[in-house]
PDB file of N, CA and C in Angstrom:
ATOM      1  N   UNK A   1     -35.984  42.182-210.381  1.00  0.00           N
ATOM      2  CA  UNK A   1     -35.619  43.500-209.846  1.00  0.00           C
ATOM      3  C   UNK A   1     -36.616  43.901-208.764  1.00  0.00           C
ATOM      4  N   UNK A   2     -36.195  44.014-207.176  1.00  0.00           N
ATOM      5  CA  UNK A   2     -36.885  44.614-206.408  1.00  0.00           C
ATOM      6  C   UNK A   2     -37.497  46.501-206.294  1.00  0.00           C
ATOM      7  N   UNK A   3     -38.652  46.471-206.597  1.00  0.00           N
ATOM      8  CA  UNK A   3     -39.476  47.632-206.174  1.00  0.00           C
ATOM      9  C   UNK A   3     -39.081  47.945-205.008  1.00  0.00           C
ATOM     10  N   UNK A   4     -37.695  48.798-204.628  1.00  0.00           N
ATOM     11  CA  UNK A   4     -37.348  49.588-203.549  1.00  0.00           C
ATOM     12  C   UNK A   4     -38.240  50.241-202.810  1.00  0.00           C
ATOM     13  N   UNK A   5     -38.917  51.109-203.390  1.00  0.00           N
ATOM     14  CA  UNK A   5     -39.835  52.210-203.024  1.00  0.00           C
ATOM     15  C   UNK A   5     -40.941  51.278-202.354  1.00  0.00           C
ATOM     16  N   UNK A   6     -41.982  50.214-202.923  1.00  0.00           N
ATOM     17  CA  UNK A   6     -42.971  49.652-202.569  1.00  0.00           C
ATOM     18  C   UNK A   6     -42.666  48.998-201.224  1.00  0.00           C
ATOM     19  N   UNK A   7     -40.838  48.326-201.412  1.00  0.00           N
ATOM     20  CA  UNK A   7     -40.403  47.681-200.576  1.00  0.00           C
ATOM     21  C   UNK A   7     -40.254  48.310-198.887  1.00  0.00           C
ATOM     22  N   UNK A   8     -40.267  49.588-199.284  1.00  0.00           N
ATOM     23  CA  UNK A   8     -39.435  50.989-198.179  1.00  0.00           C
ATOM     24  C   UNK A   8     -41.334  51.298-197.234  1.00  0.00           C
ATOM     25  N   UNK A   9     -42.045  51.354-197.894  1.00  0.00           N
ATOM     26  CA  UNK A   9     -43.213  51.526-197.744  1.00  0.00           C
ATOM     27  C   UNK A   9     -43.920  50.528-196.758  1.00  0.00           C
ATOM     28  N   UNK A  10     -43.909  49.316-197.380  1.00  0.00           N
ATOM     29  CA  UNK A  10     -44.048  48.268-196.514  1.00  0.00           C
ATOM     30  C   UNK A  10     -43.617  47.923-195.289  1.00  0.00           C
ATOM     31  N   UNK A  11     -42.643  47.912-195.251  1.00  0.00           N
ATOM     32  CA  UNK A  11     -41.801  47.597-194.233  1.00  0.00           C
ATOM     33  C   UNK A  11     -41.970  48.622-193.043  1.00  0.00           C
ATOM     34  N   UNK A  12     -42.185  50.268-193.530  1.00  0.00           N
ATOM     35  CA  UNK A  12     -42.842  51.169-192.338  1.00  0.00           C
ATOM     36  C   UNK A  12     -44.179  50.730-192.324  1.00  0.00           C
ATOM     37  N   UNK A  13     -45.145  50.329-192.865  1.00  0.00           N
ATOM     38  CA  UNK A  13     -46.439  50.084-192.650  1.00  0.00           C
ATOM     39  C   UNK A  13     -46.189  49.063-191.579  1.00  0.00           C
ATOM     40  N   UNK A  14     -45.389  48.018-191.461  1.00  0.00           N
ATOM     41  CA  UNK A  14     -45.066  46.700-190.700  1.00  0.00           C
ATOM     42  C   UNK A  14     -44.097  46.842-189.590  1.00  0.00           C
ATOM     43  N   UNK A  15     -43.417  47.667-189.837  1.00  0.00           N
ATOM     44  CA  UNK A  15     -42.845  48.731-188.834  1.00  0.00           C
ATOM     45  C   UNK A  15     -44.264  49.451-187.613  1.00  0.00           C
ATOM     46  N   UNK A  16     -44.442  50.415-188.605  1.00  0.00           N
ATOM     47  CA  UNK A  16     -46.111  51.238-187.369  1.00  0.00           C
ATOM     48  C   UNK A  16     -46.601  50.232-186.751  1.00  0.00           C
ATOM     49  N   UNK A  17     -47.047  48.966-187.404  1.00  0.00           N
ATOM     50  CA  UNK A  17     -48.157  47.864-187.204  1.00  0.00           C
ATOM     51  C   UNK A  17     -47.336  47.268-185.641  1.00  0.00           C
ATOM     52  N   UNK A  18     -46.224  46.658-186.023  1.00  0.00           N
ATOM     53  CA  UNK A  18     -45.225  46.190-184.888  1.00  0.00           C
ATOM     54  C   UNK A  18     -45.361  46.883-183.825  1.00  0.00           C
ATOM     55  N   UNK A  19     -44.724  48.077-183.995  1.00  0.00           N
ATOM     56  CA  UNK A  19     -45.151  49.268-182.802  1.00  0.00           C
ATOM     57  C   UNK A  19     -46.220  49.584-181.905  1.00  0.00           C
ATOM     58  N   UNK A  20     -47.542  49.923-182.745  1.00  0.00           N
ATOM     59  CA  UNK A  20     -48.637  49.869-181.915  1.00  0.00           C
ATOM     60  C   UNK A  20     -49.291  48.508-181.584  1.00  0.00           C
ATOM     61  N   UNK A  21     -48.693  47.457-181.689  1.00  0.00           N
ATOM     62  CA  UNK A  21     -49.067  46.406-180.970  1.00  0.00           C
ATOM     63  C   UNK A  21     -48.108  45.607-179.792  1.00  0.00           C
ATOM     64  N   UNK A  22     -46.996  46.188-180.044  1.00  0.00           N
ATOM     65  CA  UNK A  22     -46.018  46.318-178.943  1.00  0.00           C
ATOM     66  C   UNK A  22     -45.969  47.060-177.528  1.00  0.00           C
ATOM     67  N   UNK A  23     -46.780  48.481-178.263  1.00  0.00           N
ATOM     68  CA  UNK A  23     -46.598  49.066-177.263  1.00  0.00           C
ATOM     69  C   UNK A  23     -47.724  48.701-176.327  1.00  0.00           C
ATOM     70  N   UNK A  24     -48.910  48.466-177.045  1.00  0.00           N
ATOM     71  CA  UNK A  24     -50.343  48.219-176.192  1.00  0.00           C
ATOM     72  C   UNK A  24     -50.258  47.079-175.673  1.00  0.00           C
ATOM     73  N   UNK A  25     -49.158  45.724-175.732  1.00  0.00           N
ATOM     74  CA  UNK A  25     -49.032  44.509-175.059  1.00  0.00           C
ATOM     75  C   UNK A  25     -48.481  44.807-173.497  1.00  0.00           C
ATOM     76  N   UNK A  26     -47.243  45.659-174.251  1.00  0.00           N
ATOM     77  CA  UNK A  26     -46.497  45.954-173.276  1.00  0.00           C
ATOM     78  C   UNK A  26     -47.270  47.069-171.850  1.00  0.00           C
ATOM     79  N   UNK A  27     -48.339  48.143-172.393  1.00  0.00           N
ATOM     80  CA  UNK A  27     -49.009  48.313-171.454  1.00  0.00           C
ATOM     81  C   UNK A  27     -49.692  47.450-170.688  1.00  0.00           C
ATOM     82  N   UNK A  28     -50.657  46.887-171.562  1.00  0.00           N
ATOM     83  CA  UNK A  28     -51.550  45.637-170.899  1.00  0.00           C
ATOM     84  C   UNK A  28     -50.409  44.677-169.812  1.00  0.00           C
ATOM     85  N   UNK A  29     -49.689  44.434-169.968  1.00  0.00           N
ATOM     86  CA  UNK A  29     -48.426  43.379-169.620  1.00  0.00           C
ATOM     87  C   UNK A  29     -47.902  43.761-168.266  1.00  0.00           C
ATOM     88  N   UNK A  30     -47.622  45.140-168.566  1.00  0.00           N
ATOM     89  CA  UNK A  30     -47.202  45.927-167.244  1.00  0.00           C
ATOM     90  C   UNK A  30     -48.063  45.946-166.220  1.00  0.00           C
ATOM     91  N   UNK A  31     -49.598  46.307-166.736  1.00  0.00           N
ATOM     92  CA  UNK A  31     -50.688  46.202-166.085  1.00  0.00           C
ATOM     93  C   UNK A  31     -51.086  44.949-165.241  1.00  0.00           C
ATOM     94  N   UNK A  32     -50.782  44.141-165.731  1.00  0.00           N
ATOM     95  CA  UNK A  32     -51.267  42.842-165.289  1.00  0.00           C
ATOM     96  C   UNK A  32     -50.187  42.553-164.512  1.00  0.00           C
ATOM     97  N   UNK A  33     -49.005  42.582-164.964  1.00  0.00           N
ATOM     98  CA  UNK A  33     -48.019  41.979-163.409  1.00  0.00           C
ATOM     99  C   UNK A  33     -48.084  42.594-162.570  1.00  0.00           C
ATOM    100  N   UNK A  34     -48.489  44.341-162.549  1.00  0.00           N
ATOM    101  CA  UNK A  34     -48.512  44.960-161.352  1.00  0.00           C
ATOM    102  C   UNK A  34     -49.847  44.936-160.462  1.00  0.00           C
ATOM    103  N   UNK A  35     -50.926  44.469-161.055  1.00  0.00           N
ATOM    104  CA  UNK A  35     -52.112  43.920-160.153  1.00  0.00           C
ATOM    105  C   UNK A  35     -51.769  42.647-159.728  1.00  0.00           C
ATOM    106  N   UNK A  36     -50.990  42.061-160.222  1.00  0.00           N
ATOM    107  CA  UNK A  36     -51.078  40.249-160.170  1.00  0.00           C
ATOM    108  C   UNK A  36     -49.861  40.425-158.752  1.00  0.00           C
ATOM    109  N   UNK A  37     -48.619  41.507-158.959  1.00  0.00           N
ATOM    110  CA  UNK A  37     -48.067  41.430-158.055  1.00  0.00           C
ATOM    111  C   UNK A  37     -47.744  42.291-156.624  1.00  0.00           C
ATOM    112  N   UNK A  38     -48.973  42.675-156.527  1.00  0.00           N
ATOM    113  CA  UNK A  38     -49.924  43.241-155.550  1.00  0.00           C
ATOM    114  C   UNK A  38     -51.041  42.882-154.786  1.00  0.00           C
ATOM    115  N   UNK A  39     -50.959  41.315-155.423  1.00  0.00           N
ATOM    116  CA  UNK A  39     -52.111  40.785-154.892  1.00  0.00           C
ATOM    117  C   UNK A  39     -51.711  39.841-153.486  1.00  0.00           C
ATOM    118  N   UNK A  40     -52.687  39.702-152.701  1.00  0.00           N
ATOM    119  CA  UNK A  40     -52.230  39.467-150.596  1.00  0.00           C
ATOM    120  C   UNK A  40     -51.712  37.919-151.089  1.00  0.00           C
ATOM    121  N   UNK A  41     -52.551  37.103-152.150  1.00  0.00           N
ATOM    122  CA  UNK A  41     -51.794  35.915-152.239  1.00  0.00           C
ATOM    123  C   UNK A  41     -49.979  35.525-152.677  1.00  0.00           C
ATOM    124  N   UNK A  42     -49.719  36.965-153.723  1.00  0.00           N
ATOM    125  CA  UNK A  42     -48.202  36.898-153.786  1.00  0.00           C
ATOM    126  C   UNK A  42     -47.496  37.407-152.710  1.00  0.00           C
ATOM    127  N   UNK A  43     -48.186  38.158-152.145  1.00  0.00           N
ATOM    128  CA  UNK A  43     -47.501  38.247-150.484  1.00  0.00           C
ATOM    129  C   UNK A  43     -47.424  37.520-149.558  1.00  0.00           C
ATOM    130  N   UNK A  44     -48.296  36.729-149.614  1.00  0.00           N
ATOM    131  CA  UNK A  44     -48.497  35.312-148.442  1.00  0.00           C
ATOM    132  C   UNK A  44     -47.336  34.674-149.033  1.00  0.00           C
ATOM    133  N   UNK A  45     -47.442  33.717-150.364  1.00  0.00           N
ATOM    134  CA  UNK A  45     -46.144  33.244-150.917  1.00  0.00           C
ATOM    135  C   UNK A  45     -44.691  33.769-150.855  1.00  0.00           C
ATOM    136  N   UNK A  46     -44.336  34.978-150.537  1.00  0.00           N
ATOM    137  CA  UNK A  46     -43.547  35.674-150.401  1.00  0.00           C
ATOM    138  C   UNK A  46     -43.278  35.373-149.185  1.00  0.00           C
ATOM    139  N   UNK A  47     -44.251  35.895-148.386  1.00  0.00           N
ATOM    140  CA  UNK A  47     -43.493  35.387-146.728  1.00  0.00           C
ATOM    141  C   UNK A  47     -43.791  34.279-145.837  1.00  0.00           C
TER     142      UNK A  47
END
């Protein structure tokens, strides 16, 4: 018999956990392609 409750619990703990490491990749991530694609060498390659 599954512990619903323990089960419901978990899964938001792993839930939050997912989230704030999603979201801080996804900053970092954003961050980095938009320096990386700003840089004079992806523009040289470009044109």
């Amino acid at each position: 018999v599954f512990d619903y409750q323990s089960i419901r619990e978990e899964n938001a703990v792993l839930k939050s956990k997912m989230n704030n490491t999603t979201s801080r990749s996804q900053r970092s991530h954003r961050h980095h392609y938009d320096s990386s694609s700003s840089s004079p060498h992806e523009r040289l390659s470009n044109s």
